[in-house]
PDB file of N, CA and C in Angstrom:
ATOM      1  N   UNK A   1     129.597  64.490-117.970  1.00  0.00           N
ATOM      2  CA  UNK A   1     130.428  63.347-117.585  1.00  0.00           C
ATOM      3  C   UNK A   1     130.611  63.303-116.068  1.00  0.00           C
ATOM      4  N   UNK A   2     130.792  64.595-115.374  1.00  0.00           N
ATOM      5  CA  UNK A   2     131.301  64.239-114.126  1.00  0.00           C
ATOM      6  C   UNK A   2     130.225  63.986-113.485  1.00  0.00           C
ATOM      7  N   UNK A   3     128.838  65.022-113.791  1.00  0.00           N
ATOM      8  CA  UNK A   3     127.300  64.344-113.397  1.00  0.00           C
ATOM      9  C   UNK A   3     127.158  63.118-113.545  1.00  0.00           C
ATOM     10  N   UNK A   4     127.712  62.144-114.543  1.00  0.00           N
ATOM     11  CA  UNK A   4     127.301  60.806-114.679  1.00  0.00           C
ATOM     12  C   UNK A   4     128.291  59.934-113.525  1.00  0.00           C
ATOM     13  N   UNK A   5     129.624  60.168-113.767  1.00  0.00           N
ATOM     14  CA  UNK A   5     129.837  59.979-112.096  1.00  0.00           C
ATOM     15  C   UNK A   5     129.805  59.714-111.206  1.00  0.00           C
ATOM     16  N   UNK A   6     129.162  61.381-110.470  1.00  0.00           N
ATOM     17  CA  UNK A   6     128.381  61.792-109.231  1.00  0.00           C
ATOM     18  C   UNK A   6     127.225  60.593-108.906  1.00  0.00           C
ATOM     19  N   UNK A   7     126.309  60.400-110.362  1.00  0.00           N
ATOM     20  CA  UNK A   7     125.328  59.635-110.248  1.00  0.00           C
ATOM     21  C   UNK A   7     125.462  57.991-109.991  1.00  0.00           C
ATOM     22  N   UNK A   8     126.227  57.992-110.799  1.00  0.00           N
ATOM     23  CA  UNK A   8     126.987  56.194-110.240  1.00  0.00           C
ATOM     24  C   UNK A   8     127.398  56.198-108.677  1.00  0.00           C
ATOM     25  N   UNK A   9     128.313  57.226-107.946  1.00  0.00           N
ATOM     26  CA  UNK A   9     128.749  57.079-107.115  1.00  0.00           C
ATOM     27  C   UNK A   9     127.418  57.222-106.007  1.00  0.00           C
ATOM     28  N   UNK A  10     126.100  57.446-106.383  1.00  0.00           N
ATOM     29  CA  UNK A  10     125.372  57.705-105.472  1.00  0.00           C
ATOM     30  C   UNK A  10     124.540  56.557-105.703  1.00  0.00           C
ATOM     31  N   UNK A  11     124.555  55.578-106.757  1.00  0.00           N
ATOM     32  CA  UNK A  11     123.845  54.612-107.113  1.00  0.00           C
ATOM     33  C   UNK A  11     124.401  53.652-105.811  1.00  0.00           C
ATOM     34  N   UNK A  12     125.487  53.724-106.069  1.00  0.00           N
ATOM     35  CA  UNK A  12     126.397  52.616-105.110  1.00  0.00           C
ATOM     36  C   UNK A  12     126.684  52.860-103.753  1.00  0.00           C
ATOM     37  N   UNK A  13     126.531  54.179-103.532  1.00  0.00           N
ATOM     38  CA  UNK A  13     126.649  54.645-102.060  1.00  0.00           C
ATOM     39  C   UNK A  13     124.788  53.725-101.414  1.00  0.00           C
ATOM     40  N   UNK A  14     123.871  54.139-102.368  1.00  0.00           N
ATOM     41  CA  UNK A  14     122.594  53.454-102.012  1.00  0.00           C
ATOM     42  C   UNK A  14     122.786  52.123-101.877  1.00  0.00           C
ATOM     43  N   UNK A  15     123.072  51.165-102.602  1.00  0.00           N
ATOM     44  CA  UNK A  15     123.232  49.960-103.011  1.00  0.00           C
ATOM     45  C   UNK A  15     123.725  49.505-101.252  1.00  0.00           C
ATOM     46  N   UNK A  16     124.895  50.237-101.513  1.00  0.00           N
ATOM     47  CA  UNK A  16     125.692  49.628 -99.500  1.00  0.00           C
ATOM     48  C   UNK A  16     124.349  49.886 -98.552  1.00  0.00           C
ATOM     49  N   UNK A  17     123.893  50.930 -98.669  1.00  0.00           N
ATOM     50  CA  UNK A  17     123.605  51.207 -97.393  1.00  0.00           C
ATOM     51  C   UNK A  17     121.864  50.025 -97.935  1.00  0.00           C
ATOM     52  N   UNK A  18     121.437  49.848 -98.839  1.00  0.00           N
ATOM     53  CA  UNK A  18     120.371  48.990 -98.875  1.00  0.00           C
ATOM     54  C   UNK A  18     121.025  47.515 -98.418  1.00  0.00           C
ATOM     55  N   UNK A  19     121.863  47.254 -98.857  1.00  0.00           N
ATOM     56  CA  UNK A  19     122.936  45.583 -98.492  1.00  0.00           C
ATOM     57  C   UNK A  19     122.909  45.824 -97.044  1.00  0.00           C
ATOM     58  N   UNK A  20     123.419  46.876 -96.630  1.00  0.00           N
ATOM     59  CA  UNK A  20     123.628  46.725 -94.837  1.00  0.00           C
ATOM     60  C   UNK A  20     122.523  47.140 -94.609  1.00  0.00           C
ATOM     61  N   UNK A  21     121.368  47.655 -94.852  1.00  0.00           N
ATOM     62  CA  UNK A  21     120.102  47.559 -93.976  1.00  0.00           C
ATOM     63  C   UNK A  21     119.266  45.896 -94.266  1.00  0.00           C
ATOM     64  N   UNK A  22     119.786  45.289 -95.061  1.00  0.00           N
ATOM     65  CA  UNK A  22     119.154  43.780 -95.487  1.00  0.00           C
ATOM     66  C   UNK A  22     119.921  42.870 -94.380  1.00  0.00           C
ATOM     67  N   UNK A  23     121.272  43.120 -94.555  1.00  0.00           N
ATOM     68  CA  UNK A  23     121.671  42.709 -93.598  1.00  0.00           C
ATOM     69  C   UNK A  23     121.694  42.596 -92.157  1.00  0.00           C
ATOM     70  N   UNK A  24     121.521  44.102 -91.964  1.00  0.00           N
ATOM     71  CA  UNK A  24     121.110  43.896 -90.669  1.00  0.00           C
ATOM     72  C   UNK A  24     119.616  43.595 -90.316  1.00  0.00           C
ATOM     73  N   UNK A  25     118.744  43.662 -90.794  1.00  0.00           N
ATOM     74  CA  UNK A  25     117.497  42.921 -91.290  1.00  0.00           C
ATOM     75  C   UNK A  25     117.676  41.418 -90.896  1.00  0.00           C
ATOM     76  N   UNK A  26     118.120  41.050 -91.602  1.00  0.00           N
ATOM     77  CA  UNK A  26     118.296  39.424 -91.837  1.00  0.00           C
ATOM     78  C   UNK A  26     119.065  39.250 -89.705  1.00  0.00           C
ATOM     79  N   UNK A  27     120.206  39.850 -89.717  1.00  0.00           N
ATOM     80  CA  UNK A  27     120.861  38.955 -88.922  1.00  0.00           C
ATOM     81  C   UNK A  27     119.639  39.408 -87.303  1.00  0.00           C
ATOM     82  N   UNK A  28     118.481  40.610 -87.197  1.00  0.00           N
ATOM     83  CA  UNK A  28     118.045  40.714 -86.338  1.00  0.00           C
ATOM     84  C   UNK A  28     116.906  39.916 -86.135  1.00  0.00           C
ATOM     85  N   UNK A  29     116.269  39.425 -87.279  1.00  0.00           N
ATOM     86  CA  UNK A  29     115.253  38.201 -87.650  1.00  0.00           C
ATOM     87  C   UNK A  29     115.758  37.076 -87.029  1.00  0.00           C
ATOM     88  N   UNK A  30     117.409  36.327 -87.468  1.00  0.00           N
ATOM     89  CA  UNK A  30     117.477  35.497 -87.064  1.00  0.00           C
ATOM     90  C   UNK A  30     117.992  35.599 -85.842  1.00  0.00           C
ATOM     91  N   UNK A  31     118.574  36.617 -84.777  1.00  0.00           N
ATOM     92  CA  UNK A  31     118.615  36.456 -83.499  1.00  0.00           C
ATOM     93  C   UNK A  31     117.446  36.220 -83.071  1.00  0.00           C
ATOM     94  N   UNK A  32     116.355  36.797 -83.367  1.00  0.00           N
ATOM     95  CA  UNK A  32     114.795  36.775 -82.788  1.00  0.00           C
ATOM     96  C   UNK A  32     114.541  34.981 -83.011  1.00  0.00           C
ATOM     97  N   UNK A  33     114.447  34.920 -84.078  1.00  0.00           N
ATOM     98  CA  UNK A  33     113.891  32.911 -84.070  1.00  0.00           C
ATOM     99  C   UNK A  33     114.869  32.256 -83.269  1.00  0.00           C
ATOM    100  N   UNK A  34     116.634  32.946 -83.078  1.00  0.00           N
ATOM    101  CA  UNK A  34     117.577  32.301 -82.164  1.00  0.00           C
ATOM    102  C   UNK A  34     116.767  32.392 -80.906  1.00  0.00           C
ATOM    103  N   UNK A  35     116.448  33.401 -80.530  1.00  0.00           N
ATOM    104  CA  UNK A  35     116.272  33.362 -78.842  1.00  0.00           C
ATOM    105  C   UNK A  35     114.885  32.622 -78.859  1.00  0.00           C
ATOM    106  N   UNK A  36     113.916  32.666 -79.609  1.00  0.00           N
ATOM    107  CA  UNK A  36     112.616  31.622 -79.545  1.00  0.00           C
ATOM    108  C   UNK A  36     113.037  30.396 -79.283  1.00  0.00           C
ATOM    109  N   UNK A  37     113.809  30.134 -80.287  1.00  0.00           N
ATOM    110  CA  UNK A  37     114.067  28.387 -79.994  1.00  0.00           C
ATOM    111  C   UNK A  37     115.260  28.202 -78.891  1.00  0.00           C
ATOM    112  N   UNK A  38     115.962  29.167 -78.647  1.00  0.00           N
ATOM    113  CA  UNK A  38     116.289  28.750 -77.214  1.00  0.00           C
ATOM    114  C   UNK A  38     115.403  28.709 -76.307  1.00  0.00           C
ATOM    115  N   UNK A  39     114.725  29.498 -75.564  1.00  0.00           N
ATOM    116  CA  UNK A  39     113.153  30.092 -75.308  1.00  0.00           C
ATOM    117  C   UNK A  39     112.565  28.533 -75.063  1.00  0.00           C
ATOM    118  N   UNK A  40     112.711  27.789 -76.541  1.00  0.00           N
ATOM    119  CA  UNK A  40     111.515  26.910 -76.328  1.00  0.00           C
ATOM    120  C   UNK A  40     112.595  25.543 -76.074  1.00  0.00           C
ATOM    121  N   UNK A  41     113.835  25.715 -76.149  1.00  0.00           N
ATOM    122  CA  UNK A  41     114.510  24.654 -76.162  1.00  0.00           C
ATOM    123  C   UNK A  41     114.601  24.622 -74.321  1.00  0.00           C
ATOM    124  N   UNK A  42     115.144  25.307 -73.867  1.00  0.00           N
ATOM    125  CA  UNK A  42     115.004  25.663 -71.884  1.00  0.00           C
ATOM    126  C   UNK A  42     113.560  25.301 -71.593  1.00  0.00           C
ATOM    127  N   UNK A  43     112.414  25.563 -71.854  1.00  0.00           N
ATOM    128  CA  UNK A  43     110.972  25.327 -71.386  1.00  0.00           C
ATOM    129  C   UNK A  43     110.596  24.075 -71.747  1.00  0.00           C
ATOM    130  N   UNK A  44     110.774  23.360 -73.039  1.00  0.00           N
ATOM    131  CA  UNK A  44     110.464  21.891 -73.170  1.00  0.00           C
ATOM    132  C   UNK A  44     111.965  21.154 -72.397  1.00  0.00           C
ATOM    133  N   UNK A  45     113.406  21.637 -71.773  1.00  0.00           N
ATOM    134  CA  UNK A  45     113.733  20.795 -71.049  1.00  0.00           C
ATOM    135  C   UNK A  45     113.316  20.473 -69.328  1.00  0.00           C
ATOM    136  N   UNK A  46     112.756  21.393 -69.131  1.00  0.00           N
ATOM    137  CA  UNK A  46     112.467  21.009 -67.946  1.00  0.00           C
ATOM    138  C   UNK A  46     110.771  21.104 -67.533  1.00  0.00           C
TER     139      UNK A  46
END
């Protein structure tokens, strides 16, 4: 029982740390296409 537990609590300890590596995934992708299209938004204004 307490092995089963242990094992849940490590299921979910994974789970976070996979959510916050997606996350931070995701939000460093979209700074990258952010600064492109600023990038291209400054160069096609002038």
């Amino acid at each position: 029982m307490i092995l089963h537990d242990l094992f849940k609590e490590c299921l979910c300890i994974c789970d976070l740390h996979i959510l916050l590596f997606t996350v931070l995934y995701d939000t460093t992708e979209l700074s990258n296409v952010w600064t492109k299209t600023m990038k291209f938004q400054s160069e096609s204004d002038s």
